[in-house]
C-alpha atoms as a PDB file:
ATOM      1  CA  UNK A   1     -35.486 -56.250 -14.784  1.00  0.00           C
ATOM      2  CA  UNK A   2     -37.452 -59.011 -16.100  1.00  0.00           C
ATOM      3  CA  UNK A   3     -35.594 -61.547 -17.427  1.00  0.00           C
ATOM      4  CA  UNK A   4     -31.956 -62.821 -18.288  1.00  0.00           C
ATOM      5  CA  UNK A   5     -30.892 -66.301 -19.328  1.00  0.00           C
ATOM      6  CA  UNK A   6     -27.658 -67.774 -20.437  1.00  0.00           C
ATOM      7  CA  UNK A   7     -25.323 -71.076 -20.929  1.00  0.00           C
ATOM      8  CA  UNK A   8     -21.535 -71.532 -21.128  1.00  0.00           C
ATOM      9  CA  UNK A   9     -18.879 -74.126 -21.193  1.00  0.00           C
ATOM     10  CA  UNK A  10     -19.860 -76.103 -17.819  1.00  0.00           C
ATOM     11  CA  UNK A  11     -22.531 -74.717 -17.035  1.00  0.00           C
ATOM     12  CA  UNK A  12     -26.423 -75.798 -17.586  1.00  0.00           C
ATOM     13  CA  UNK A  13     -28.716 -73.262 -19.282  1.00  0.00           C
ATOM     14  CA  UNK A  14     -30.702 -70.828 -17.159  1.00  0.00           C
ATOM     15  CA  UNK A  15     -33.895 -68.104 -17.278  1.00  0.00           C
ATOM     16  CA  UNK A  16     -34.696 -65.935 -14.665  1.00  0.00           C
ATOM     17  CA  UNK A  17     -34.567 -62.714 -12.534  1.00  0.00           C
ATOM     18  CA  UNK A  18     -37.087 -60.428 -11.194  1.00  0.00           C
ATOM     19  CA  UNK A  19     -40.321 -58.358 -12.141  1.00  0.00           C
ATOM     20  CA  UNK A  20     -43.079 -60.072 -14.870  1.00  0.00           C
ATOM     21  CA  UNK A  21     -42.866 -62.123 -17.369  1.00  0.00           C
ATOM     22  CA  UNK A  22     -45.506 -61.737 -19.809  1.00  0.00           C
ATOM     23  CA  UNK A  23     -45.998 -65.167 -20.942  1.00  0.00           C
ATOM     24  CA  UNK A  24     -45.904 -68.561 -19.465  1.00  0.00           C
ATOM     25  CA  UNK A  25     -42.435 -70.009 -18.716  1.00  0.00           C
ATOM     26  CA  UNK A  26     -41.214 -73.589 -19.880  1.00  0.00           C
ATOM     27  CA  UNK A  27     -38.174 -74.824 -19.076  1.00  0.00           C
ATOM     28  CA  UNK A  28     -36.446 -78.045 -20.548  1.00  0.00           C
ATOM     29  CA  UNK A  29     -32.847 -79.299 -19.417  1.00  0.00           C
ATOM     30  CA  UNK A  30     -32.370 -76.134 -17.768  1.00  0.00           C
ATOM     31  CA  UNK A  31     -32.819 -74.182 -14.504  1.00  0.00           C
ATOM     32  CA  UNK A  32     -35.501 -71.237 -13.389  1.00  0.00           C
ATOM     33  CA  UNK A  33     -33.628 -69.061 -11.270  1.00  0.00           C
ATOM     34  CA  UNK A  34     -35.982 -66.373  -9.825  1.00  0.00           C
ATOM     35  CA  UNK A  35     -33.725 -63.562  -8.696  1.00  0.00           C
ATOM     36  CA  UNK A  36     -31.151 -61.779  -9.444  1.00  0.00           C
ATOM     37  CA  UNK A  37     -27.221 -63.296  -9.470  1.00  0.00           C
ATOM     38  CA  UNK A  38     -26.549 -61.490  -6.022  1.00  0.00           C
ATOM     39  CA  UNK A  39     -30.077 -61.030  -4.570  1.00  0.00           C
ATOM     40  CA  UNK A  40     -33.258 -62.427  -3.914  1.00  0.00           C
ATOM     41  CA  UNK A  41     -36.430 -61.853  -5.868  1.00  0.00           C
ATOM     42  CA  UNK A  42     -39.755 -62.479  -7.322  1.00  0.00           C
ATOM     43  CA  UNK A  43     -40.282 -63.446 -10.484  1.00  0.00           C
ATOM     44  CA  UNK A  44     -43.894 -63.472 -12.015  1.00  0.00           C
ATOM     45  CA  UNK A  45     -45.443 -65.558 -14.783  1.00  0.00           C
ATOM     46  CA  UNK A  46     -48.495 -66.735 -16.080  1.00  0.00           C
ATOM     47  CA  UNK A  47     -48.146 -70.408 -16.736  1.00  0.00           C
ATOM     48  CA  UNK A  48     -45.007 -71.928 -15.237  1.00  0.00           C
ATOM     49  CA  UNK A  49     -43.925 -75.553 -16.633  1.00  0.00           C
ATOM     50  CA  UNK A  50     -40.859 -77.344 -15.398  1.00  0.00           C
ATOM     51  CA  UNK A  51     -40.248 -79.954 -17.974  1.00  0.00           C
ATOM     52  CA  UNK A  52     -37.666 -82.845 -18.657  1.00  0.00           C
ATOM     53  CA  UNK A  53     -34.346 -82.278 -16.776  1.00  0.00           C
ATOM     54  CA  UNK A  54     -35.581 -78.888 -15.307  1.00  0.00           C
ATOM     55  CA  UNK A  55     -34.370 -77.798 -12.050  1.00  0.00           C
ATOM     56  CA  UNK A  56     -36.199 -74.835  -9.779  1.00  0.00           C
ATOM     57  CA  UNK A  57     -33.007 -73.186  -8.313  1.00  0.00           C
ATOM     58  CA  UNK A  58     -34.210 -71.164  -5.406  1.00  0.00           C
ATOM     59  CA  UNK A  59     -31.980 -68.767  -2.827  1.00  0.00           C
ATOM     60  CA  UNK A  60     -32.893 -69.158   0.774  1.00  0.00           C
ATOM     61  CA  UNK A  61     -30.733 -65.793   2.284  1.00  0.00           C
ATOM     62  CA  UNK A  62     -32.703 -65.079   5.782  1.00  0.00           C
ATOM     63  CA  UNK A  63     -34.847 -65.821   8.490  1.00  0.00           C
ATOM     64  CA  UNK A  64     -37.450 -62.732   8.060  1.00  0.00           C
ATOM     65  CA  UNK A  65     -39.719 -65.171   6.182  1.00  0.00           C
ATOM     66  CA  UNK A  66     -40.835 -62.590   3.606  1.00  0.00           C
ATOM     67  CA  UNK A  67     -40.441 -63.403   0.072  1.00  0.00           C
ATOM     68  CA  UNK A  68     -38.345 -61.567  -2.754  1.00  0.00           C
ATOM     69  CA  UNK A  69     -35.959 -60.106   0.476  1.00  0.00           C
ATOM     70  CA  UNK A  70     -35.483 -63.376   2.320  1.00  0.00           C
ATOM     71  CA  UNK A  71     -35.674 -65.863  -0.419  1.00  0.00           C
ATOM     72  CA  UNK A  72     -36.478 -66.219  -4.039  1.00  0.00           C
ATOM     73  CA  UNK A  73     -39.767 -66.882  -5.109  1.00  0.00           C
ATOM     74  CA  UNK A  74     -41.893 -67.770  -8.691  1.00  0.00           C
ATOM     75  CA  UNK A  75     -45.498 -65.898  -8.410  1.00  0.00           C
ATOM     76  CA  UNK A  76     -47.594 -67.501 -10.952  1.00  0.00           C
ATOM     77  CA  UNK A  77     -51.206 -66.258 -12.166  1.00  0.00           C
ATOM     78  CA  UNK A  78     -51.531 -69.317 -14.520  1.00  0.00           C
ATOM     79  CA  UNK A  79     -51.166 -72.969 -13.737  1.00  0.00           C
ATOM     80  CA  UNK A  80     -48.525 -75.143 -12.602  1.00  0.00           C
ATOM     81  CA  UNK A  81     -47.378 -77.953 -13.659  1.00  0.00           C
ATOM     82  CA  UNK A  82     -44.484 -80.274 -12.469  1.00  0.00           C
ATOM     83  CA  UNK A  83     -42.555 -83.204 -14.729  1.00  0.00           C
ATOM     84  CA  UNK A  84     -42.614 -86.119 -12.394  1.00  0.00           C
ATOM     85  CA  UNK A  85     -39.617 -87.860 -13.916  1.00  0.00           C
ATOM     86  CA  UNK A  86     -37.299 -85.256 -14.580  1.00  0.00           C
ATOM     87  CA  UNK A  87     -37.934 -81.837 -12.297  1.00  0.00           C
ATOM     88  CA  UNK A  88     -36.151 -81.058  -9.540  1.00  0.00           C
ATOM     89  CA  UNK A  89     -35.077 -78.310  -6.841  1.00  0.00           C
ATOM     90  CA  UNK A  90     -31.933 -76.748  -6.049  1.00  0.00           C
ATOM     91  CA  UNK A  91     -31.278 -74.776  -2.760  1.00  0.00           C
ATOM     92  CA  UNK A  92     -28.837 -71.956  -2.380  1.00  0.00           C
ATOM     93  CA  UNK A  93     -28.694 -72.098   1.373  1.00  0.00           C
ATOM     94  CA  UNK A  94     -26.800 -68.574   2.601  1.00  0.00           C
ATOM     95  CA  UNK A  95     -27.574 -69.132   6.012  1.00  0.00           C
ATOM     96  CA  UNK A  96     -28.416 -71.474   9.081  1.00  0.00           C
ATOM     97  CA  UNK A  97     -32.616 -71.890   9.204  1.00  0.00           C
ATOM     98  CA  UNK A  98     -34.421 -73.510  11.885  1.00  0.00           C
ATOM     99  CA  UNK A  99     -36.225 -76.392  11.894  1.00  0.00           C
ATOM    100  CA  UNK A 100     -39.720 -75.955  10.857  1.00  0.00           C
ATOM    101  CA  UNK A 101     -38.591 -72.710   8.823  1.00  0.00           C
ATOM    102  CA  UNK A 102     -41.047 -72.800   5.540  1.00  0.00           C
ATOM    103  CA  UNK A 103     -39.942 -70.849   2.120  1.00  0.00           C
ATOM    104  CA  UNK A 104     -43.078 -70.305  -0.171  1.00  0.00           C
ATOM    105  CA  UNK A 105     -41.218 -70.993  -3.314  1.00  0.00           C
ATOM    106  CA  UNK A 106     -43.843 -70.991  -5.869  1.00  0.00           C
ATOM    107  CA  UNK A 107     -46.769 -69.219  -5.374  1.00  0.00           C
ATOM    108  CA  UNK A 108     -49.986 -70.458  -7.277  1.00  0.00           C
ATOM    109  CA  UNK A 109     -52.613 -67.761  -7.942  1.00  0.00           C
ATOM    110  CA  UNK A 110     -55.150 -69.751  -9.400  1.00  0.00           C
ATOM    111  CA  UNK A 111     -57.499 -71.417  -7.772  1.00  0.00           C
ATOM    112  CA  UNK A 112     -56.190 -74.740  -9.710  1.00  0.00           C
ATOM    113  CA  UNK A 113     -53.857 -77.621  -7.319  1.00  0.00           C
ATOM    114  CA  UNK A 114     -50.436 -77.742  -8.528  1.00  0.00           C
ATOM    115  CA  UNK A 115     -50.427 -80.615 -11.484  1.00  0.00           C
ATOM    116  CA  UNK A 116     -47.359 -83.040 -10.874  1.00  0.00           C
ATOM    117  CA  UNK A 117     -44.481 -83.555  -8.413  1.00  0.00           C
ATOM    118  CA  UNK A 118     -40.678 -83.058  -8.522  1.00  0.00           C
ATOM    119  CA  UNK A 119     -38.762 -85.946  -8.754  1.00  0.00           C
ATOM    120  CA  UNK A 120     -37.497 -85.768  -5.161  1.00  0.00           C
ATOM    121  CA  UNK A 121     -39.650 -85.131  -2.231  1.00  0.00           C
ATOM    122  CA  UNK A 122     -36.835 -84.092  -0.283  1.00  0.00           C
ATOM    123  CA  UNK A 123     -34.390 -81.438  -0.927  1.00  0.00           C
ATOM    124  CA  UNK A 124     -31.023 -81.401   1.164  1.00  0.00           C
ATOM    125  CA  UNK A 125     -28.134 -78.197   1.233  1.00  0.00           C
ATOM    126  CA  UNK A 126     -25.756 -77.075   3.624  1.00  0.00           C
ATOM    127  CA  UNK A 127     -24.573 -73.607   5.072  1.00  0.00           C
ATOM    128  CA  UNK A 128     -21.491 -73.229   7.247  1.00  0.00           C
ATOM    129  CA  UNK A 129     -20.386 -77.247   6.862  1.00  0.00           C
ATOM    130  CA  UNK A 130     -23.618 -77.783   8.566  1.00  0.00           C
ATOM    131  CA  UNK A 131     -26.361 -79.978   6.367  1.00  0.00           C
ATOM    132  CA  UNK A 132     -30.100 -79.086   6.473  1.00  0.00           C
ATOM    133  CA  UNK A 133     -33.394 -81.376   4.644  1.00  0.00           C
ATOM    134  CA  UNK A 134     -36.328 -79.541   3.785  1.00  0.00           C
ATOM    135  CA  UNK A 135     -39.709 -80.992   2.856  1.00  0.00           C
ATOM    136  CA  UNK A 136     -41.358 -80.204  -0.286  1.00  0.00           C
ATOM    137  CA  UNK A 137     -44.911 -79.686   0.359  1.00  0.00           C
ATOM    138  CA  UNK A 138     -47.418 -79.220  -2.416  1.00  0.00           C
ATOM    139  CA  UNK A 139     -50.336 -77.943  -0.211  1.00  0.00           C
ATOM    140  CA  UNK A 140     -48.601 -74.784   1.491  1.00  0.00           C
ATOM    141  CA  UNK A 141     -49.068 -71.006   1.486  1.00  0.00           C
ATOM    142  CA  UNK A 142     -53.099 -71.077   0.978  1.00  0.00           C
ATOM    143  CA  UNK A 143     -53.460 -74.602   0.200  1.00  0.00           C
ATOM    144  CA  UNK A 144     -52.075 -74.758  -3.506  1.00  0.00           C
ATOM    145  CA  UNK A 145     -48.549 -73.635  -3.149  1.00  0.00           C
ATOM    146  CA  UNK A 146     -44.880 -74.891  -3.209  1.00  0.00           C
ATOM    147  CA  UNK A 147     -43.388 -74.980  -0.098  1.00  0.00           C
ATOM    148  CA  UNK A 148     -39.820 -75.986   1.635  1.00  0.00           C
ATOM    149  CA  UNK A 149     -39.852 -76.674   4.959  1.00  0.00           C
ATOM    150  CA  UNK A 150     -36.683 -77.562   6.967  1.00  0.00           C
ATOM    151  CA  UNK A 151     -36.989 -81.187   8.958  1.00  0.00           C
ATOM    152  CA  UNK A 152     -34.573 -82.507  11.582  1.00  0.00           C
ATOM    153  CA  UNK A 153     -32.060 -84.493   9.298  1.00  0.00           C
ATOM    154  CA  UNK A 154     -33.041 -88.330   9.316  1.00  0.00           C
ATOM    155  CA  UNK A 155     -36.548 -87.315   9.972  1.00  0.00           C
ATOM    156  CA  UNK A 156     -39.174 -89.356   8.066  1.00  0.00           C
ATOM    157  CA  UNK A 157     -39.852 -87.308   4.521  1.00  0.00           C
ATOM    158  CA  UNK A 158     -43.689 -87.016   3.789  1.00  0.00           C
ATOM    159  CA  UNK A 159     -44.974 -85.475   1.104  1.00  0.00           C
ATOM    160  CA  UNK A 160     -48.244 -83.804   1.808  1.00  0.00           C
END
């Protein structure tokens, strides 16, 4: 099932799911929420742009490491391109990782470098009352892809 969106009274507008988009995705005061509502997934685009006041909500569910059943994941054939001032990530933390734990979040196939950076370099969530930081690297996977990577909370936040 490739794709669903939707908005409400409270809540921001969002576009997602799982499967292939045809087209490139854009999204502007809004979140990308690969996956579905209760699971992880993949979702697959051409061209992916994450605009003013867009947020990359990902799902981080288990420690298998394998994308689409451990954690939500955008697999994009196009380029990528980041709004510096305004993009963000969200983590849906559903259980405890350990440190050094990477999440390929965005997977670039093209042969291009990811254009831009999210506002934050750091992302923080908690599980269980416990808090976790992840580093978002911009060079993971094979060298062109977005990564989280858990740090030891207080840790000195590099962006690489």
């Amino acid at each position: 099932m490739c794709c669903a969106g939707g908005s409400g009274p409270g809540l921001d507008p969002w576009y997602g799911g799982i499967g292939t988009n045809l087209g490139p995705i854009t999204v502007e005061n809004g979140a990308l929420r690969p996956g579905l509502t209760d699971a992880v997934g993949i979702l697959r685009t051409g061209d992916l742009l994450l605009d003013t006041n867009a947020v990359l909500r990902v799902r981080l569910a288990g420690a298998g490491g394998v994308a689409g059943v451990d954690f939500d994941q955008v697999d994009v054939t196009g380029s990528v391109t980041l709004n510096l001032a305004s993009s963000s990530v969200l983590v849906d933390l559903q259980y405890n990782p350990a440190i050094g734990a990477t999440f390929t979040v965005v997977k670039n196939n093209s042969a291009a470098a990811i254009t831009g950076r999210f506002q934050s370099q750091s992302v923080r969530a908690s599980y269980g009352g416990r808090p976790y930081a992840f580093r978002v690297n911009y060079a993971g996977g094979d060298g062109n892809d977005i990564d989280l990577v858990v740090v030891p909370l207080g840790s000195l936040l590099t962006v690489h």
